[in-house]
Protein backbone atom coordinates (compact mmCIF):
# COMPACT_ATOMS: atom_id res chain seq x y z
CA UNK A 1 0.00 0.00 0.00
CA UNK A 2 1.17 3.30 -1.01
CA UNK A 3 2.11 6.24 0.94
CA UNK A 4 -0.27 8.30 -0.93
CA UNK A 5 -3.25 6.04 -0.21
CA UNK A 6 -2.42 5.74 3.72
CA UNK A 7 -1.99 9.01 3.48
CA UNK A 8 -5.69 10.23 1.70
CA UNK A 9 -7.39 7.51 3.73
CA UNK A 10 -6.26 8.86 7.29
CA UNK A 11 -7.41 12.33 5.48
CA UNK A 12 -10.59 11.24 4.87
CA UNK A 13 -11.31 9.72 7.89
CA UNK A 14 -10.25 12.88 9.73
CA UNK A 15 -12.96 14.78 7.76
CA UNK A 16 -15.58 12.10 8.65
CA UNK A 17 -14.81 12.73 12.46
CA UNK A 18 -15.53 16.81 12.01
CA UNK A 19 -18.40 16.10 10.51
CA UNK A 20 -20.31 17.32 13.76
CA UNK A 21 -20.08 20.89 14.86
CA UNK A 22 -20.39 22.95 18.17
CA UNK A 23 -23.19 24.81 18.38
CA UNK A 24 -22.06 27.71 19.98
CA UNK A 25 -19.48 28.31 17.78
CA UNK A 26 -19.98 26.57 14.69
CA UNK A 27 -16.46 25.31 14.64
CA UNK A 28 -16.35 21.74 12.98
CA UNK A 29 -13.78 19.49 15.70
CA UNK A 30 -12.96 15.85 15.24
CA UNK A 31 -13.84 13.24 17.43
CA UNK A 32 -10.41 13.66 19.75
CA UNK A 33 -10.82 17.56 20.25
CA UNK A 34 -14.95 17.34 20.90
CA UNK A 35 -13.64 14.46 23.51
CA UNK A 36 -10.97 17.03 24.69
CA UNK A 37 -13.56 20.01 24.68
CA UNK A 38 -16.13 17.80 27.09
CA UNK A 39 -13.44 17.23 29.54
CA UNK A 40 -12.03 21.02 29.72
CA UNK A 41 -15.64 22.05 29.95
CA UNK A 42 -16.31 21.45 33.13
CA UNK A 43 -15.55 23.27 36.32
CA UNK A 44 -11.59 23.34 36.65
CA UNK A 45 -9.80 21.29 39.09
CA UNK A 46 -6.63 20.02 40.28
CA UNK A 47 -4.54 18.56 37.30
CA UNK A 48 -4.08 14.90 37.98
CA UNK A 49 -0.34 15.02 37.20
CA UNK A 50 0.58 17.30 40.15
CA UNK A 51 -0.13 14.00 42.40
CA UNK A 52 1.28 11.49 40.11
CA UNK A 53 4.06 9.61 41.58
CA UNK A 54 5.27 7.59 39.25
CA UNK A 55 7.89 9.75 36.70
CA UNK A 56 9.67 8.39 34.34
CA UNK A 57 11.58 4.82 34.41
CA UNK A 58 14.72 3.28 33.09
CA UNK A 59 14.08 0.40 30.72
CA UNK A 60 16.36 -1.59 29.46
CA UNK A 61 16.43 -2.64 25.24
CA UNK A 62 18.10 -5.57 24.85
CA UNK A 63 20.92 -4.26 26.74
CA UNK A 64 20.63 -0.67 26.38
CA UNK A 65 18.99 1.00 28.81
CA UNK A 66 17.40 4.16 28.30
CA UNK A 67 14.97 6.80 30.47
CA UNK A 68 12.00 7.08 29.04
CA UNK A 69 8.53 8.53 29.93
CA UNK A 70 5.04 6.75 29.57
CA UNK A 71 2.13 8.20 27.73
CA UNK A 72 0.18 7.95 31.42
CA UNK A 73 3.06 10.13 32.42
CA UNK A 74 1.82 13.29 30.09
CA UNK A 75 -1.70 13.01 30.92
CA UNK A 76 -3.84 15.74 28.78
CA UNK A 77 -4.16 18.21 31.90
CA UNK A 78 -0.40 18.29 32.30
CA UNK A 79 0.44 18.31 28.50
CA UNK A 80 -2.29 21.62 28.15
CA UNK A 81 -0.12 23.28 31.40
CA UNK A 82 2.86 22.60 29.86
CA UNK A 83 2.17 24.35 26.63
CA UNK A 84 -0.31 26.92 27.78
CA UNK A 85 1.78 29.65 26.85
CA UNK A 86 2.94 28.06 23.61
CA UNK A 87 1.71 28.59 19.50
CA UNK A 88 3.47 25.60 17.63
CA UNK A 89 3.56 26.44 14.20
CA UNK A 90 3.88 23.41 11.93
CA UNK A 91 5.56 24.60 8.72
CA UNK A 92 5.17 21.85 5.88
CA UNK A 93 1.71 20.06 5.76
CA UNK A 94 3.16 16.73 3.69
CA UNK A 95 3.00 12.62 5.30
CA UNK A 96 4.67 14.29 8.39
CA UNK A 97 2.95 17.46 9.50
CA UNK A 98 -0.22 16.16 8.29
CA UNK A 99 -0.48 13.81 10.92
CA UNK A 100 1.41 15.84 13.71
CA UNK A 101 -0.87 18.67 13.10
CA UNK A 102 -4.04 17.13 13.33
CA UNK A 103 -2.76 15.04 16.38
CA UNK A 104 -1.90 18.08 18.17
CA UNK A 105 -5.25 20.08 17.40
CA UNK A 106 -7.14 17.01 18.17
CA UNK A 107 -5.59 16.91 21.58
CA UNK A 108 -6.25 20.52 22.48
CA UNK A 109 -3.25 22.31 21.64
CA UNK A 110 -2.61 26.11 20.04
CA UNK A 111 -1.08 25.10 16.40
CA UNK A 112 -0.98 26.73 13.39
CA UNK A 113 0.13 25.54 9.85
CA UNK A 114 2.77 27.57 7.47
CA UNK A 115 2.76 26.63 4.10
CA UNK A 116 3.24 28.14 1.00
CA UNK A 117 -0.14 30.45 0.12
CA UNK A 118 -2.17 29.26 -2.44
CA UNK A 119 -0.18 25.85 -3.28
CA UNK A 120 -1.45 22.28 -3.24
CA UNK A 121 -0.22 22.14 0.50
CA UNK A 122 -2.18 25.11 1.44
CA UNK A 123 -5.78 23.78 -0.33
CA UNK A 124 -5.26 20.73 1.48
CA UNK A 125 -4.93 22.11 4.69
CA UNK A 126 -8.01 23.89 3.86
CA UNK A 127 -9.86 20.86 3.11
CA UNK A 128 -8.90 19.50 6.84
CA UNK A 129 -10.31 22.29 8.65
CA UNK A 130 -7.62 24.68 8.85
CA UNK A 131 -8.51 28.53 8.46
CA UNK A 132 -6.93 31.05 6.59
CA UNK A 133 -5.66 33.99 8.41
CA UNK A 134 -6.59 31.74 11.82
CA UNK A 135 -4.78 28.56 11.48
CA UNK A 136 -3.69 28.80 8.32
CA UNK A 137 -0.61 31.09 7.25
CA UNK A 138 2.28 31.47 4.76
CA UNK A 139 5.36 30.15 6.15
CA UNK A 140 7.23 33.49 7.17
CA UNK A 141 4.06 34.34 8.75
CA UNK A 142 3.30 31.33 10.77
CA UNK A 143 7.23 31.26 12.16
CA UNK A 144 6.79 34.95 13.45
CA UNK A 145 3.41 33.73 15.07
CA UNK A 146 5.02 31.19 16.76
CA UNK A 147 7.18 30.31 19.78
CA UNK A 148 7.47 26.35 19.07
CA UNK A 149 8.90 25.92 14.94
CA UNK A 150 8.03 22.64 13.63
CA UNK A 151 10.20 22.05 10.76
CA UNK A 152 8.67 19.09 8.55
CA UNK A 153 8.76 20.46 5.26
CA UNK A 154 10.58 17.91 2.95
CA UNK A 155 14.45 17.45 3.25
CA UNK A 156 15.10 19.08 -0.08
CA UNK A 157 12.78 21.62 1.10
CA UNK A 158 14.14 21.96 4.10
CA UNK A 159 17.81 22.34 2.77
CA UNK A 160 16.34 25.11 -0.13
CA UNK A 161 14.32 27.36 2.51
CA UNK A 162 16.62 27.46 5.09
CA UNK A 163 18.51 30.69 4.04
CA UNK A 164 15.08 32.68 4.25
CA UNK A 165 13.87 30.92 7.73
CA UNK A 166 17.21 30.80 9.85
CA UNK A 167 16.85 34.66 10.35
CA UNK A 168 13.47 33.71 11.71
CA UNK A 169 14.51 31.92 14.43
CA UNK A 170 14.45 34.28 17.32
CA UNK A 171 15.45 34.30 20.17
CA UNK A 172 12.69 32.57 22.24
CA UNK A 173 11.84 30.65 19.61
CA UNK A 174 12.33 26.51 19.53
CA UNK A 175 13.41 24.97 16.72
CA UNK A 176 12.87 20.75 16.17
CA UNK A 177 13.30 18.94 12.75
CA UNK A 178 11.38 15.71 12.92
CA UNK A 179 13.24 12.42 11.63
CA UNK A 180 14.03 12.95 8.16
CA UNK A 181 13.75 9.29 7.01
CA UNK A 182 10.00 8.20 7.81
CA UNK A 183 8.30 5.92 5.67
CA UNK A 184 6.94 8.72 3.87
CA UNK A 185 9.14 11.11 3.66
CA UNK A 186 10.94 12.36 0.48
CA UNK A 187 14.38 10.62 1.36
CA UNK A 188 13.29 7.51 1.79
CA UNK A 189 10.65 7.63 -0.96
CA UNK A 190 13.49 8.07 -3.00
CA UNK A 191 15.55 5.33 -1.79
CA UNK A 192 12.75 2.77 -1.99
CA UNK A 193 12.31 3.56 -5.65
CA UNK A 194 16.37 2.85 -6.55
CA UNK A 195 16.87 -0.27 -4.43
CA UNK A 196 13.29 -1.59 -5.00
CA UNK A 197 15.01 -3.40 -8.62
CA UNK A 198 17.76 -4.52 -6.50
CA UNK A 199 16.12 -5.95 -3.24
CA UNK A 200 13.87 -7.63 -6.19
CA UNK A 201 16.92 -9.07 -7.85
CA UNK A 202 18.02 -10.58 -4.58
CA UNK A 203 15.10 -12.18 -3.05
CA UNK A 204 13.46 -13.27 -6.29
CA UNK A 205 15.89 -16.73 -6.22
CA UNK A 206 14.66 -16.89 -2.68
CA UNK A 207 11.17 -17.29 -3.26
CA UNK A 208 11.63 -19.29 -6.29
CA UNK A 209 13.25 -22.04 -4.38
CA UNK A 210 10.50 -21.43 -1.52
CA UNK A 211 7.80 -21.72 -4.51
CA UNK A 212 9.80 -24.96 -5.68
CA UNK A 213 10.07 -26.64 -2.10
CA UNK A 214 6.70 -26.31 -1.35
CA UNK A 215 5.19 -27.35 -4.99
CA UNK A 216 7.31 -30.57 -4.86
CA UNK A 217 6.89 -31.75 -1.67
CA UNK A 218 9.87 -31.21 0.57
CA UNK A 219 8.48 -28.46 3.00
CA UNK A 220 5.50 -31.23 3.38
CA UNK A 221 7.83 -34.11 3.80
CA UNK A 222 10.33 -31.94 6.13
CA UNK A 223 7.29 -30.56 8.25
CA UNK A 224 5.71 -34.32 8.59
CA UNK A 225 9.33 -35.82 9.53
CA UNK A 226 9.82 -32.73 12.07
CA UNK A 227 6.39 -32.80 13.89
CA UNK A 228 6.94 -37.08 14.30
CA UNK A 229 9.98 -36.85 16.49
CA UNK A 230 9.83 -38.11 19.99
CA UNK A 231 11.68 -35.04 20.75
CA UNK A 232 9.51 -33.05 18.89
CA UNK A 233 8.10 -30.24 21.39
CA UNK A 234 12.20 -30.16 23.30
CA UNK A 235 13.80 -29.62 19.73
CA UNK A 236 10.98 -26.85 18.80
CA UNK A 237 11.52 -24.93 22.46
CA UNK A 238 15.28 -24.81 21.75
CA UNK A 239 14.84 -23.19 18.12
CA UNK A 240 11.96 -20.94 19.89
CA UNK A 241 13.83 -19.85 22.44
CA UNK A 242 17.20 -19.57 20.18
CA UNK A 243 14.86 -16.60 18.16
CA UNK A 244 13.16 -15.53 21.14
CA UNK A 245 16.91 -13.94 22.46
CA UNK A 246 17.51 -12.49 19.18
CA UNK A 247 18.14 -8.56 20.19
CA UNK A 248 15.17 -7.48 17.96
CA UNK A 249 12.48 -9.53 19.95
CA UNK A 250 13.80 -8.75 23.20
CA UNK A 251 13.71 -5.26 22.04
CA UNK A 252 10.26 -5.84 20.86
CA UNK A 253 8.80 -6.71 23.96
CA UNK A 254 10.33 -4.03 26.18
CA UNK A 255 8.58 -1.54 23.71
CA UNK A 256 5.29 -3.54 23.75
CA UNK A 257 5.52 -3.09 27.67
CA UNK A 258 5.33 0.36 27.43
CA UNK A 259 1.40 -0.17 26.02
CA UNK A 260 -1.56 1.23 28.16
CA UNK A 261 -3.08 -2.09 28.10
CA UNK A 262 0.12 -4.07 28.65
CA UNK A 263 -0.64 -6.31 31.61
CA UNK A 264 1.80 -5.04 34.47
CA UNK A 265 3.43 -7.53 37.48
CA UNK A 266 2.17 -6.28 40.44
C-alpha cells in the first residue's frame, strides 16, 4: 500500500470525524478535540499530574537502557499546562505534518500551519479544517506567530528554505526537525524507488526455491518428519527460544511493555 493512499485515507477519515459541529461556535472538531472540549468544559480542578508519583523509568532494550517517559506520564491536563503559553507552528503540511498537526489540534493544543499560500499544501490544509488567516498562514508568517517551529517540510525543502527561515529563528523561539527518514518522507521515498530493482533481484531466487520446495513436496515431507519426532516439542523450544533472544524480539517486547493495556506484574 502506497504512501499516498495511507496518506488520503487517514485524510478522509479525519474529515468524517468533524463532521459534527459545536453549536455555539460553529467550529467543525474531530472526534479527539470534541472528547478534549467535554473534559475542559467542566468546572476546573486540580490537574491529575501534580499528584502522580510515578515519573519516568529506566528500561532496558536488549541491553541498552534508556529513560523514558510513559504516555500515562503526560496526561492531557499536564500536556495543556505545559504548553499553555505556547503557539506551535507546523511549517510543511506533507506525510509528516499532516499527521502531527491534526494530532496536536485534536488533543487541544494552540497550532498553526505555514505553508506556501495558495499551493497544493495550502488547499489541502483547507480541506482539513484549517482557516486562513486563523490557522492557516504562509510560512514566514506562521514562524513569526510562533514560539514552538516545527520544521517538517521535505528534506530538499528543508535544505532550499533554510537561508530565508534561519533569520526567523528568534530568540525565544524553539526549533525541532522531525526524523528525516520516515516511511513517507521524500528521502526515503526516493531510496525505496532505486533499491526496490535490486532488493527484487536478490530475493526473487529466494522465493523461487520457496515456490519450488513447497510445490514438490519437501516443506510437506520436512514438516511431517519434524512434527513425528519423539523429541519433537524439546527440539521446537530450543529453536523458539534460540529466536526468542535475538536482540530485535527482546527489544520488541520491552517496547510492547510500554502499552496502556500491557498487563503489568504487580
Amino acid at each position: 500500500m502506497s504512501a499516498n493512499i495511507v496518506r488520503n485515507a487517514s485524510r478522509h477519515a479525519a474529515r468524517a470525524s468533524r463532521s459534527a459541529v459545536t453549536p455555539s461556535t460553529g467550529r467543525q472538531l474531530s472526534m479527539l478535540a470534541r472528547l478534549a472540549n467535554s473534559t475542559t468544559s467542566k468546572p476546573r480542578q486540580t490537574p491529575a499530574f501534580r499528584t502522580q508519583i510515578r515519573g519516568m523509568k529506566t528500561m532496558d532494550f536488549a541491553g541498552t537502557k534508556e529513560v523514558v517517559y510513559e504516555r500515562s506520564d503526560w496526561p492531557v491536563e499536564k500536556l495543556h499546562d505545559y504548553f499553555k503559553n505556547d503557539t506551535l507552528a507546523m511549517i510543511g503540511y506533507g506525510s509528516q505534518g499532516h499527521g502531527q498537526a491534526m494530532n496536536a489540534r485534536d488533543n487541544g493544543l494552540k497550532i498553526i500551519v505555514g505553508v506556501r499560500k495558495d499551493g497544493a499544501s495550502w488547499k489541502e490544509a483547507i480541506e482539513d479544517g484549517w482557516v486562513p488567516g486563523e490557522t492557516l498562514f504562509p510560512i514566514e508568517e506562521a514562524i513569526k506567530k510562533g514560539t514552538i517551529i516545527m520544521n517538517l517540510l521535505s528534506d530538499a525543502a528543508q535544505s532550499a528554505t533554510w537561508p530565508e527561515i534561519a533569520p526567523l529563528i528568534t530568540k525565544g523561539k524553539t526549533l525541532y526537525f522531525s526524523h528525516g527518514f520516515s516511511a513517507c518522507s521524500t528521502t526515503a521515498r526516493r531510496g525505496a524507488l532505486d533499491w526496490a530493482p535490486i532488493f527484487e533481484a536478490a530475493n526473487k531466487p529466494v522465493f523461487e526455491k520457496l515456490y519450488e520446495s513447497v510445490k514438490n513436496g519437501t516443506e510437506t515431507r520436512k514438516s511431517l518428519e519434524f512434527n513425528g519426532r519423539k523429541t519433537y516439542r524439546q527440539d521446537l523450544e530450543k529453536e523458539l527460544k534460540a529466536i526468542d533472544e535475538q536482540e530485535i524480539w527482546r527489544a520488541g517486547k520491552t517496547v510492547r511493555a510500554l502499552r496502556p493495556d500491557a498487563k503489568r506484574d504487580e
